[in-house]
Protein backbone atom coordinates (compact mmCIF):
# COMPACT_ATOMS: atom_id res chain seq x y z
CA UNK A 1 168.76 69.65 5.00
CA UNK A 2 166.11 67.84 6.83
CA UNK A 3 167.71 64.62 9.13
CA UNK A 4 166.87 62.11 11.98
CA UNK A 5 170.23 63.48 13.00
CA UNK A 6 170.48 61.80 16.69
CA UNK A 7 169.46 57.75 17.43
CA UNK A 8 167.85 56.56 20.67
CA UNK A 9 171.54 57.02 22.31
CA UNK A 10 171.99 60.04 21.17
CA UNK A 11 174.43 59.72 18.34
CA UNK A 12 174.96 62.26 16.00
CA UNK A 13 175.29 61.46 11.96
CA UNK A 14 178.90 62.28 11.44
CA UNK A 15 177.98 64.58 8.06
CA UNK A 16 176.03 66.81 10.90
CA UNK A 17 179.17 67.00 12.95
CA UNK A 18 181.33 68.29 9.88
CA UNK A 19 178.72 71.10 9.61
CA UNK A 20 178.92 72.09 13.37
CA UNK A 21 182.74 72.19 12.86
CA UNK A 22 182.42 74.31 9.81
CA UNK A 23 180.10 76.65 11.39
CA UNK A 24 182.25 77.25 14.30
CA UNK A 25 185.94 76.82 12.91
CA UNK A 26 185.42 78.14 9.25
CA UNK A 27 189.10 79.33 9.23
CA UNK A 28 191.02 76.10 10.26
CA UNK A 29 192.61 73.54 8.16
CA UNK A 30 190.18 70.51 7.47
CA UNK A 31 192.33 68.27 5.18
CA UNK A 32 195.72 68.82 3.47
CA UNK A 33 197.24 66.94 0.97
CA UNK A 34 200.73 67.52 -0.93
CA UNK A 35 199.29 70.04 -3.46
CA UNK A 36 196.65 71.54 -1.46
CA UNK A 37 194.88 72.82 1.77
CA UNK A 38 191.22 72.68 2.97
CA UNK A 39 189.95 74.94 5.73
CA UNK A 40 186.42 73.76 7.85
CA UNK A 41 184.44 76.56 5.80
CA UNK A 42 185.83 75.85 2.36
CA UNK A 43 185.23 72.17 2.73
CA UNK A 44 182.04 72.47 3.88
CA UNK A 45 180.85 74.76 0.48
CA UNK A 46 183.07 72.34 -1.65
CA UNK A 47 181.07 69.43 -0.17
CA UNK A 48 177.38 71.24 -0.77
CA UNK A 49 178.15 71.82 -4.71
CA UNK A 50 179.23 68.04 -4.57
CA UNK A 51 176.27 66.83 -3.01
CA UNK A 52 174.06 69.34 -5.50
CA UNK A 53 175.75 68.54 -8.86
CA UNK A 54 175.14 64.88 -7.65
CA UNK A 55 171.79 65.47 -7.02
CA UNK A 56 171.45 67.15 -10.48
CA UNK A 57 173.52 64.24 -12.23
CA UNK A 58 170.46 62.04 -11.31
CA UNK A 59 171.71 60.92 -8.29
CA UNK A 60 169.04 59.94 -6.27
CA UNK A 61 168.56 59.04 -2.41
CA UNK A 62 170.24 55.87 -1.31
CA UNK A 63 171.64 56.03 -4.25
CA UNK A 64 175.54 54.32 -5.00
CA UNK A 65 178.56 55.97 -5.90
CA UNK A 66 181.77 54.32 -6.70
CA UNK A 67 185.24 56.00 -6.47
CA UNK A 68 188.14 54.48 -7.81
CA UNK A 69 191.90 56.86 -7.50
CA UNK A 70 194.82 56.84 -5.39
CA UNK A 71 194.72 59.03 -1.85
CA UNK A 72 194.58 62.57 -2.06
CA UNK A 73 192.20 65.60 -0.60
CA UNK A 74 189.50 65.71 -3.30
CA UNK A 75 189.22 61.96 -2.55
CA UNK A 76 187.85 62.60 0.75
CA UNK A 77 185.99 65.82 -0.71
CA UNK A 78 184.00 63.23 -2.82
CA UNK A 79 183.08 60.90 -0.12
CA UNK A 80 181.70 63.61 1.97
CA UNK A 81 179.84 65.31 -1.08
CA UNK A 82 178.67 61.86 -1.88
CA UNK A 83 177.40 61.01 2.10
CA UNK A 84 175.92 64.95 1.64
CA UNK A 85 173.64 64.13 -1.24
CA UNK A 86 172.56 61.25 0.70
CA UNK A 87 173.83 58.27 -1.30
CA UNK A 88 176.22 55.49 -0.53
CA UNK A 89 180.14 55.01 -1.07
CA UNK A 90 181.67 52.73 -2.41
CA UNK A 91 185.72 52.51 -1.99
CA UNK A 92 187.36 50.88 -4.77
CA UNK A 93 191.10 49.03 -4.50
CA UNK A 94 193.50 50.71 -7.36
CA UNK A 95 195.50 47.54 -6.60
CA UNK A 96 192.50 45.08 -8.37
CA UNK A 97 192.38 44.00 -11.65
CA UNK A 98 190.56 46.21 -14.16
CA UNK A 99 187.87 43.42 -14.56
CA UNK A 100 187.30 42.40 -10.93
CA UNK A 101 186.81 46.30 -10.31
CA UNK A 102 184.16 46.37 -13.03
CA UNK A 103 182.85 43.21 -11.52
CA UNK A 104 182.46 45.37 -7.79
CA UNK A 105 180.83 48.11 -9.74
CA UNK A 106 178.36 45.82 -11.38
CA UNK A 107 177.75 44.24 -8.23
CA UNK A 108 177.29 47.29 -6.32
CA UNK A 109 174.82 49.02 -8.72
CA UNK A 110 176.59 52.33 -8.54
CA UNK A 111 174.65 55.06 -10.46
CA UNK A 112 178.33 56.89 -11.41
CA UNK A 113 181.97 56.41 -11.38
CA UNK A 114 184.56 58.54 -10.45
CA UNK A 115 188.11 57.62 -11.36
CA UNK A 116 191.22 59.09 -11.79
CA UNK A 117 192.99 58.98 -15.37
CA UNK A 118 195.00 56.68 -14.52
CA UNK A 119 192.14 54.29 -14.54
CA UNK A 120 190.07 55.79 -16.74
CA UNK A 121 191.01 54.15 -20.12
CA UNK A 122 189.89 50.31 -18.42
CA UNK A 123 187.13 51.78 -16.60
CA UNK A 124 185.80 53.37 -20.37
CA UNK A 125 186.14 49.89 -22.07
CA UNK A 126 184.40 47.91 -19.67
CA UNK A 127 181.36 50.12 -18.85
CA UNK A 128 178.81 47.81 -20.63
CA UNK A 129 180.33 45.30 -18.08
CA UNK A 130 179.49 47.53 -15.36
CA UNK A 131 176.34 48.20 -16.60
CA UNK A 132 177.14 52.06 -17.00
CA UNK A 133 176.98 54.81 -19.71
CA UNK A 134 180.46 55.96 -19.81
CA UNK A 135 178.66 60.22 -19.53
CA UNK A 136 178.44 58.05 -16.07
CA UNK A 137 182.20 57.24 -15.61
CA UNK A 138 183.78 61.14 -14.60
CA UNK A 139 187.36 61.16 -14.83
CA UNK A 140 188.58 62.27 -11.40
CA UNK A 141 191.32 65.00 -10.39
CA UNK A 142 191.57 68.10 -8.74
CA UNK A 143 190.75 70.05 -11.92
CA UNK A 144 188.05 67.90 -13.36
CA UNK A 145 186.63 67.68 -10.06
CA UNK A 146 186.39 71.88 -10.33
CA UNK A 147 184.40 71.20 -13.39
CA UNK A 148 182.15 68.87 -12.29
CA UNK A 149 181.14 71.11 -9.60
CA UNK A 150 180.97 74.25 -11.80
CA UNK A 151 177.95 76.51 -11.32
CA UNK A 152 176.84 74.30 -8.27
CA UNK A 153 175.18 75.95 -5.31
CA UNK A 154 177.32 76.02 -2.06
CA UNK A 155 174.31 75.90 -0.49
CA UNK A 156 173.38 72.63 1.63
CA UNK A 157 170.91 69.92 -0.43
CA UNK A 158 167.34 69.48 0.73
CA UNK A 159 167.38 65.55 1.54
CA UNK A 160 166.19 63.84 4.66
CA UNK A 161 168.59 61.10 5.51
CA UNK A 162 168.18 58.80 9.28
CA UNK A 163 171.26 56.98 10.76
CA UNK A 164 169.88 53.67 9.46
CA UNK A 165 170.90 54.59 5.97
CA UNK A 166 174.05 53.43 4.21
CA UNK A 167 176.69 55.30 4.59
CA UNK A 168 179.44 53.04 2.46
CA UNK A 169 180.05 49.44 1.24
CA UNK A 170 183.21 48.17 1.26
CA UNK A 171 184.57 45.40 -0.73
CA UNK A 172 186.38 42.62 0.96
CA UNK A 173 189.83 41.74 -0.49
CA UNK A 174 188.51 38.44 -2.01
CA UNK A 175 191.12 36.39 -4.04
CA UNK A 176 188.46 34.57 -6.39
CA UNK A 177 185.45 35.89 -7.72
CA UNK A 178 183.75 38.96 -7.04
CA UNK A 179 184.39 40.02 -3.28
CA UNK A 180 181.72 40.73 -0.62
CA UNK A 181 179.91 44.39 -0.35
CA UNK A 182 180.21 45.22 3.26
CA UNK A 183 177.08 48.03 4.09
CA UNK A 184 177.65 49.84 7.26
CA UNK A 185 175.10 52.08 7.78
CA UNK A 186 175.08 55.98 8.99
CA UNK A 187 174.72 54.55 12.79
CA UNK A 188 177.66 52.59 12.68
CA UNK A 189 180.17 54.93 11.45
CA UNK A 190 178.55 57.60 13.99
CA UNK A 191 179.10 55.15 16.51
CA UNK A 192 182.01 53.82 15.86
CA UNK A 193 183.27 57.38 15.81
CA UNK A 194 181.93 58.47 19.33
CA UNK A 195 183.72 55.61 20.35
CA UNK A 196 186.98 56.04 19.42
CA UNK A 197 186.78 60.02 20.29
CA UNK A 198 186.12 59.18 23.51
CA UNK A 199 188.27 56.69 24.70
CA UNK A 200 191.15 58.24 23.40
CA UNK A 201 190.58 61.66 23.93
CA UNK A 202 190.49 62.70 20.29
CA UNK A 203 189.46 67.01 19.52
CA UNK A 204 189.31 69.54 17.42
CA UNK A 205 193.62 69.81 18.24
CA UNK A 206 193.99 65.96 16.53
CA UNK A 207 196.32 65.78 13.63
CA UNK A 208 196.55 62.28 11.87
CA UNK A 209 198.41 61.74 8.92
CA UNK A 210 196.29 59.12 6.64
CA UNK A 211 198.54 56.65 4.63
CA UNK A 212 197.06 53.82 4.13
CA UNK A 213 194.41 53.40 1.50
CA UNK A 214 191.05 55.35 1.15
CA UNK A 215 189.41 52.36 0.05
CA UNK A 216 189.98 50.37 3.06
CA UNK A 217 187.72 50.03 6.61
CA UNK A 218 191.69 50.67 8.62
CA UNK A 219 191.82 53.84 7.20
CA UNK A 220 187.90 55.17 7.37
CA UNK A 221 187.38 54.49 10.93
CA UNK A 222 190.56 57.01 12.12
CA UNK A 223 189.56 59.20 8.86
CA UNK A 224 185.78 60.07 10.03
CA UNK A 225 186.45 59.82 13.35
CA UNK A 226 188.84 62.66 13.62
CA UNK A 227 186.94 64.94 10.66
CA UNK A 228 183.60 64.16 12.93
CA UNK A 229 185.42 65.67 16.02
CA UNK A 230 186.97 68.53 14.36
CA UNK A 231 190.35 67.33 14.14
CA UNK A 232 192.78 68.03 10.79
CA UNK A 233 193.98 65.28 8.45
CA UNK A 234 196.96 65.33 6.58
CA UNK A 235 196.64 62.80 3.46
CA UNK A 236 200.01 60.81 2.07
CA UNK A 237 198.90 60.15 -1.17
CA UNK A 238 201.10 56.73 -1.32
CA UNK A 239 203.51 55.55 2.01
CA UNK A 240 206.80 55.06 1.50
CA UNK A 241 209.11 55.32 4.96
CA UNK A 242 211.41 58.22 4.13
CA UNK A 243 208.37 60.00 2.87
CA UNK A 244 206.21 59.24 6.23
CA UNK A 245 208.97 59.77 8.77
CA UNK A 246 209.90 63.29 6.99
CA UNK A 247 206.01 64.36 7.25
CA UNK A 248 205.86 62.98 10.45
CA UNK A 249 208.76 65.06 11.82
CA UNK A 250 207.45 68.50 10.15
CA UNK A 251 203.68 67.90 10.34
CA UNK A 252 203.23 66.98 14.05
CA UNK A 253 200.59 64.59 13.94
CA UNK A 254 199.46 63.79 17.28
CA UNK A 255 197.44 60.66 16.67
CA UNK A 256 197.95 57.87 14.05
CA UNK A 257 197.05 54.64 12.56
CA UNK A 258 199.35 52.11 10.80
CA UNK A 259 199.27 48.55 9.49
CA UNK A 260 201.74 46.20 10.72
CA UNK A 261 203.88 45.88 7.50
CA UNK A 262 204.58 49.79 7.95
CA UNK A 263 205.57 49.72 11.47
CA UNK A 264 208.16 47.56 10.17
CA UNK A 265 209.61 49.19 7.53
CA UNK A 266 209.87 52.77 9.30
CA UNK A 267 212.39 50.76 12.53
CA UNK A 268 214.21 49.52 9.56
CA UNK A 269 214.97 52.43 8.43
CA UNK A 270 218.33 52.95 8.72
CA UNK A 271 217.90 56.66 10.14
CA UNK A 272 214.46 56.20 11.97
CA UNK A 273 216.28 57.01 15.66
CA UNK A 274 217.07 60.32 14.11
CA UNK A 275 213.63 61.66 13.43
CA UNK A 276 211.85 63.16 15.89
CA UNK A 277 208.43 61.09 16.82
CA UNK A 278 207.52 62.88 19.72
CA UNK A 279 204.33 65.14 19.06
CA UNK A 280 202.23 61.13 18.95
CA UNK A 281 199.47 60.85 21.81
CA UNK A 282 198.25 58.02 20.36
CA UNK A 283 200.18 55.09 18.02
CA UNK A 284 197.44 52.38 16.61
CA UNK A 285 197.53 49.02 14.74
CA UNK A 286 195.40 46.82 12.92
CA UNK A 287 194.19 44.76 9.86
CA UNK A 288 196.49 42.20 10.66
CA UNK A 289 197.91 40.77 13.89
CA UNK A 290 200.98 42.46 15.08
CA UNK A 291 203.54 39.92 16.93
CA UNK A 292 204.80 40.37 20.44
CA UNK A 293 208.25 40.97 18.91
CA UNK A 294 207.44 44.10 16.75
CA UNK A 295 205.13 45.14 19.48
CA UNK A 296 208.33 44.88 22.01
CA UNK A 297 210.57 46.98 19.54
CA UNK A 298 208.02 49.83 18.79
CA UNK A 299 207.50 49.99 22.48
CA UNK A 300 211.38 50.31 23.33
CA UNK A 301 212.36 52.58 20.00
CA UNK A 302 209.39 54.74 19.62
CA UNK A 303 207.80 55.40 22.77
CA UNK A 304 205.70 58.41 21.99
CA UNK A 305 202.28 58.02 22.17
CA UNK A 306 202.02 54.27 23.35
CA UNK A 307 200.90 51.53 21.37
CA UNK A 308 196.99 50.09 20.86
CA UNK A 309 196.20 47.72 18.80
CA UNK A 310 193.09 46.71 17.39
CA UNK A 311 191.57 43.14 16.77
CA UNK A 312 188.23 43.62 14.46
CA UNK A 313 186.54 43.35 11.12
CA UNK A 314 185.28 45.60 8.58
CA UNK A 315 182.03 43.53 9.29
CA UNK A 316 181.84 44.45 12.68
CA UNK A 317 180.74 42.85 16.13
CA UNK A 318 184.02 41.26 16.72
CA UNK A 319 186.71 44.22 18.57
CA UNK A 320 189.16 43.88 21.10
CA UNK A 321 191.82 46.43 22.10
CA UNK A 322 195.68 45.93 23.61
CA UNK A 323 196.85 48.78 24.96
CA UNK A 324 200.21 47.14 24.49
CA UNK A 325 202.49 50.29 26.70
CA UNK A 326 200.37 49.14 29.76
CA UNK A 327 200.41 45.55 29.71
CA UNK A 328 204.07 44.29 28.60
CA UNK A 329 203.09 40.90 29.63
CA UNK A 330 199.77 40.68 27.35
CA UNK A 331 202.17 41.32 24.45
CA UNK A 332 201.27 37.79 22.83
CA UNK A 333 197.60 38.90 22.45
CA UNK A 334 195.30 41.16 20.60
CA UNK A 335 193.43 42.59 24.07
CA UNK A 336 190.35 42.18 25.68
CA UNK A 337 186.87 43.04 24.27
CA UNK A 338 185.56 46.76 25.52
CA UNK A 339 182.14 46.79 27.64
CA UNK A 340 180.05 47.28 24.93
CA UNK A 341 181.37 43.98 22.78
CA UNK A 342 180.14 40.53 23.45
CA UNK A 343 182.95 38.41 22.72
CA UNK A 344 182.34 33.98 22.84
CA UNK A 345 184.64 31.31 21.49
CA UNK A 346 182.79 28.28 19.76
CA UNK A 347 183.23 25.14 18.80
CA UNK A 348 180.34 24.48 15.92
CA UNK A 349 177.27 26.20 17.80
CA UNK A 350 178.19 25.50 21.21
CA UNK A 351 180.00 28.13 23.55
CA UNK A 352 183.28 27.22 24.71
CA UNK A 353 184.32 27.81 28.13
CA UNK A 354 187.17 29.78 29.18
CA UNK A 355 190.72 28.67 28.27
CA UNK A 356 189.45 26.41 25.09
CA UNK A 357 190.35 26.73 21.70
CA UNK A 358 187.60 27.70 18.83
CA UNK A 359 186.30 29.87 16.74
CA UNK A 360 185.31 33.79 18.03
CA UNK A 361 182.51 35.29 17.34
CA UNK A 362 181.24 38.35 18.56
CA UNK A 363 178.47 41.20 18.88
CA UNK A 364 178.44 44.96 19.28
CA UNK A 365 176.42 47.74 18.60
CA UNK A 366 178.63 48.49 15.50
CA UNK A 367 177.92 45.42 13.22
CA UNK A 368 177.32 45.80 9.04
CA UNK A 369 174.17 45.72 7.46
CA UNK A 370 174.83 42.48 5.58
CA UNK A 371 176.84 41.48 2.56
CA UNK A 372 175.43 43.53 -0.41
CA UNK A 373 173.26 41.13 -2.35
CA UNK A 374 174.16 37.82 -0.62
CA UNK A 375 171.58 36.63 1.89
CA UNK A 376 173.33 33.43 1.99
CA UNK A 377 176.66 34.85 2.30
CA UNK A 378 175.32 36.92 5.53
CA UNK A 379 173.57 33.95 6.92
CA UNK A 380 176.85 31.86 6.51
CA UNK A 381 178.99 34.48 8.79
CA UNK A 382 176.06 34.61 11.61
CA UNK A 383 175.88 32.76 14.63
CA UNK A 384 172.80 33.29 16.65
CA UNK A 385 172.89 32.20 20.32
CA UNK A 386 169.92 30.72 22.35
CA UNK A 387 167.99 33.59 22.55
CA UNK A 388 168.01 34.76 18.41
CA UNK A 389 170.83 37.64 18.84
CA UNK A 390 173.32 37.28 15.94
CA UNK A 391 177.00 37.51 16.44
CA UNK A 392 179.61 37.90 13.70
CA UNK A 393 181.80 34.73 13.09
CA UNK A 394 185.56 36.03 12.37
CA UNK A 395 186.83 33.09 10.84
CA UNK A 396 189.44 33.20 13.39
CA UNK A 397 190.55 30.47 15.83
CA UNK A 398 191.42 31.50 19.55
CA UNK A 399 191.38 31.55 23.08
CA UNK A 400 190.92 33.65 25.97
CA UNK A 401 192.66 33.40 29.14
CA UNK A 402 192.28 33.79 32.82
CA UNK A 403 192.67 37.47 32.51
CA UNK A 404 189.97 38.07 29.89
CA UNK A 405 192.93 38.28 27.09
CA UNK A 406 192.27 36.69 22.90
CA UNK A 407 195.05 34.89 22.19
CA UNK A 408 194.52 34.53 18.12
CA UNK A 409 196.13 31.18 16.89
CA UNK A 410 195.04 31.23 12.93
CA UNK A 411 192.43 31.75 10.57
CA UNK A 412 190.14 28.83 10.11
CA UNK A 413 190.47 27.89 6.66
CA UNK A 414 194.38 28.29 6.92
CA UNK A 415 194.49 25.90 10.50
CA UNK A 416 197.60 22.91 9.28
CA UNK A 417 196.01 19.73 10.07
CA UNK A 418 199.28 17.61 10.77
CA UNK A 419 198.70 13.72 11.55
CA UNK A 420 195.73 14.88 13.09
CA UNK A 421 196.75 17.36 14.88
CA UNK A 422 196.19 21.22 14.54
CA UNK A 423 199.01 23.47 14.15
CA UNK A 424 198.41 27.03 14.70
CA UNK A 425 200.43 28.89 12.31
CA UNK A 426 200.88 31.82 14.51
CA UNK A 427 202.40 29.73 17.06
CA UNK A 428 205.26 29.17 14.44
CA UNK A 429 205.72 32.48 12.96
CA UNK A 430 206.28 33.83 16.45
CA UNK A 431 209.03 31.60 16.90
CA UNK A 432 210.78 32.29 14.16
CA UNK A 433 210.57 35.80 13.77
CA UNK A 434 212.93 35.82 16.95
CA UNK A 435 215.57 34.78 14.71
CA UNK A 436 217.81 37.92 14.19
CA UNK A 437 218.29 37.45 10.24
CA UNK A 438 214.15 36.82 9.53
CA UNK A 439 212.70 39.79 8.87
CA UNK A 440 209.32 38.59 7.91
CA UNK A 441 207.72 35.48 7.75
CA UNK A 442 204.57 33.60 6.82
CA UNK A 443 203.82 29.77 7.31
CA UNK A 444 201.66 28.02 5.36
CA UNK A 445 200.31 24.35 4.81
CA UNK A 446 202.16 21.87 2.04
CA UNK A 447 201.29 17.97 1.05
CA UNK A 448 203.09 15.92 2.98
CA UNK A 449 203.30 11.55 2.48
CA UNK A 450 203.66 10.99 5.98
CA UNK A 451 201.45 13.29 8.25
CA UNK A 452 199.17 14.86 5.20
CA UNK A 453 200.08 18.44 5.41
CA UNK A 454 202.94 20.18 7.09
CA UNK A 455 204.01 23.30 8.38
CA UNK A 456 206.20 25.51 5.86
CA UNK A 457 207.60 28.59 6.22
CA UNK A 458 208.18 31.75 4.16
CA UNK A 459 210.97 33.97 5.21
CA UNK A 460 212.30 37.15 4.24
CA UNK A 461 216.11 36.97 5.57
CA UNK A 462 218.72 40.13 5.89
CA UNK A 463 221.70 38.17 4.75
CA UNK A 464 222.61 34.97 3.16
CA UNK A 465 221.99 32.76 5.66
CA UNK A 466 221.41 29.06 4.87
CA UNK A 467 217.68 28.75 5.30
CA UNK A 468 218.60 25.53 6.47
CA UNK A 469 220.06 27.02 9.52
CA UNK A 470 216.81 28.97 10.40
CA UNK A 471 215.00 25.24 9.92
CA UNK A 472 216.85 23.83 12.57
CA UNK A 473 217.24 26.82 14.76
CA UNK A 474 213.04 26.95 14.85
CA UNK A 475 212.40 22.87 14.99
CA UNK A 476 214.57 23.14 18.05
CA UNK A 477 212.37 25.43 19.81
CA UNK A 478 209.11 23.68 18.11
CA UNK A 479 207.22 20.72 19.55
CA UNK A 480 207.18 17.53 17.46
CA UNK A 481 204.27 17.94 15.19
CA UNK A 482 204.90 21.82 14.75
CA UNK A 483 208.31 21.06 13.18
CA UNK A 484 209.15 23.05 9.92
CA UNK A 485 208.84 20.83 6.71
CA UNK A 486 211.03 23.41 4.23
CA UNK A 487 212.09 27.33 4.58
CA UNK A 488 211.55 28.84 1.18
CA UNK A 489 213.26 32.40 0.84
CA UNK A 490 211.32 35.27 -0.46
CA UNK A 491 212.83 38.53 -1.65
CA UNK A 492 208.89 39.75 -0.05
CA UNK A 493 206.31 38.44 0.95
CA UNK A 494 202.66 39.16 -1.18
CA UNK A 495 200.46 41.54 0.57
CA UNK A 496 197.41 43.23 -0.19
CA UNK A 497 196.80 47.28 0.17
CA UNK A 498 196.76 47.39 3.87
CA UNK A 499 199.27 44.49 4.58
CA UNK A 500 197.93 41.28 4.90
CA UNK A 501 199.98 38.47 4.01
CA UNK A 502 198.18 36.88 0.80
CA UNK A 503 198.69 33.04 2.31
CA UNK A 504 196.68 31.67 -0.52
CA UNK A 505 198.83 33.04 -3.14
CA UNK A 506 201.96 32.02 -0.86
CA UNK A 507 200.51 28.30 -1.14
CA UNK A 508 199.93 28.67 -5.19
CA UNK A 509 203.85 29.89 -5.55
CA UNK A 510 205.25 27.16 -3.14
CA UNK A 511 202.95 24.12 -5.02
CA UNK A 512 204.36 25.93 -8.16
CA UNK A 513 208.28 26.06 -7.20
CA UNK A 514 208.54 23.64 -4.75
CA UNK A 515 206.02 21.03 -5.97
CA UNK A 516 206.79 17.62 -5.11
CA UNK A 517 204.43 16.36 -1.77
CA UNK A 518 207.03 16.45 1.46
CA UNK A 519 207.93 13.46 3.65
């Protein structure tokens, strides 16, 4: 296989680094998944007859591939067979309609589909709408995957590929319309690998048990990282707590990655002290801002292995790290940008100094290619400072203090503009989560007569409690124009695949329900 294999920094393509691995360590486990086990050298043939029957299938370089099935080890075969033969992957959400998949598909141009019978009757009757054949639509499982790879060299492809190629495009979790292709290339997964391996020690020794979904940028960056440094992965083909704390006891992972949502579910399980946690080096967090309280209680309950969380996007440029065990008074923020990150806060296209309140952007040598097929789009999330660089807009609004810390106060678009004045939802939720019955909460914007939206909040509760009585509890601790319009109970609150509150969908139940505009 013929490769720029190394850029000017001397970064290696992660497919090479599999290779290296299965050359020297042909007898260790590679990936593992309920039914089945991997070792370095079987993986590595299993991923050359991929890459060939591709190749023989009429994929062609640069080519896309769309996957669409729950978690399991052939899953992550196909990616790798897919990256092998030198063509793009593309990640598709089981949790999506049937049509807004079809819609990504279209969008994406992929040349096949692979999906797993559960999904294969939908994806069948729309593939004129995804512009495929449906001899291009393989149903996907361990055994079909056999046959699709039957009488395929295990020998490696002959393709050049160069880091600047694309290595996958992820779709955002849009709530209208089609959502936006995110292309990272073959540099920015290598990268973004190196990076992680080495500031966290990660080796050929690292175990991680993968829960969360294949489709999603949370669970690719742990996923390569630890395959491109030798490591062993241990896929949970869907999380439940029970299910993760059992594996977690048996399996030994030493480093893993959760979202938020699951870090509260397994300390609410009503036997979690009595598991034993203790092989973790490293505990990790992200997609979604993890409050100081949660934060506090992992730190006291489940020591093992620390706790760092991560502030990014799957776009890139924007990354900060809290390595929450070392800095118990930093608890209330998302960290401070590495070295290599160029974090600002703006206000429009001016820089904000220290200590004021705007939107961060940022730039890093990780950042996407662009939004697949949307110039404008791209354009729209770029800022470029005075000398042309472009930075990546988050859409979030923040600070940073005297110590270099991002405080994050809300997203943009979801900022409550009360009588004028901006409330921060996050300021809110904090508060109120320190109530002992709220288990979760989310606030959101309503009408309001008087002050033209106001704050309302979205609790899940562990008793009966009068939601009343949280109301005046949190307006007590609140300042006058952050005061709580309404509690509405929730049995739970909507998230998508990797546990981000769905606010918008929050806003559409409570204007539903709870309709009539607030005083």
């Amino acid at each position: 296989m013929m490769m720029k294999a190394i850029d000017g920094e001397g970064t290696l393509d992660i497919d090479l680094r599999l290779r290296k691995t299965a050359l020297s360590s042909p007898d260790r486990t590679a990936i593992a998944d309920t039914y089945r086990s991997v070792t370095w050298g079987e993986l590595d043939r299993r991923v050359n007859r991929i890459a060939q029957a591709l190749l023989t299938r009429g994929v062609a370089f640069q080519d896309k591939v769309a996957l669409l099935a729950p978690n399991s080890a052939a899953y992550v075969e196909l990616m790798l067979g897919i990256l092998r033969a030198g063509a793009c992957v593309v990640p598709l959400s089981t949790y999506t309609s049937a049509s807004t998949c079809a819609s990504m598909v279209r969008d994406s141009g992929a040349r096949l589909l692979f999906v797993a019978n559960d999904y294969a009757a939908d994806a069948l009757a729309l593939a004129d709408e995804m512009r495929l054949c449906t001899s291009d639509i393989v149903r996907f499982d361990d055994a079909a995957l056999d046959g699709f790879i039957e009488g395929a060299p295990d020998t490696p492809p002959p393709v050049s590929m160069s880091l600047d190629h694309g290595f996958n495009l992820i779709y955002s979790s849009g709530t209208t319309g089609t959502p936006k292709g995110i292309l990272q290339s073959r540099g920015f997964r290598a990268r973004e690998a190196e990076v992680i391996e080495n500031r966290y020690a990660l080796n050929e020794q690292t175990r991680t048990i993968i829960s969360t979904p294949l489709c999603s940028n949370t669970t690719l960056f742990l996923l390569f990282t630890v395959l491109a440094c030798g490591g062993t992965v241990k896929v949970m083909e869907k999380f439940d707590a029970t299910g993760w704390l059992t594996l977690a006891q048996t399996w030994r992972p030493t480093d893993v990655i959760l979202v938020p949502v699951q870090y509260t579910r397994l300390l609410r399980h009503p036997d979690f002290s009595r598991f034993d946690l203790s092989s973790l080096r490293n505990k990790f967090s992200t997609s979604a801002p993890l409050s100081a309280v949660i934060k506090r209680d992992i730190l006291t309950r489940w020591p093992a292995g620390g706790l760092t969380e991560f502030y990014g996007m799957t776009e890139g440029g924007v990354t900060c790290e809290l390595r929450a065990h070392e800095r118990l008074d930093k608890l209330d923020t998302v960290g401070i940008p590495p070295a290599y990150v160029d974090l600002r806060v703006i206000d429009d296209d001016k820089v904000l100094p220290q200590g004021q309140v705007g939107e961060i952007v940022g730039r890093s040598p990780s950042m996407m290619s662009g939004y697949h097929n949307r110039e404008q789009a791209t354009l729209d999330a770029s800022w470029f400072d005075g000398e042309g660089r472009r930075f990546q807009r988050s859409g979030d609004i923040g600070w940073i203090d005297e110590d270099g810390f991002v405080h994050l106060l809300d997203r943009k678009k979801d900022v409550i503009i009360s009588g004028g004045f901006n409330v921060y939802a996050s300021d809110l939720e904090n508060v109120i989560l320190q109530h002992r019955e709220v288990v979760d909460v989310a606030v959101v914007a309503a009408p309001s007569i008087s002050w033209g939206e106001t704050p309302v909040a979205c609790v899940v509760l562990s008793s009966d409690v009068d939601p009343e009585i949280i109301q005046q509890w949190a307006n007590e601790k609140l300042g006058k124009v952050q005061r709580i319009a309404k509690v509405v109970v929730f049995d739970e609150l909507p998230r998508n695949p990797i546990g981000k509150v769905l606010k918008r969908e929050l806003r559409e139940r409570i204007a539903e329900n709870h309709g009539e505009t607030l005083a």
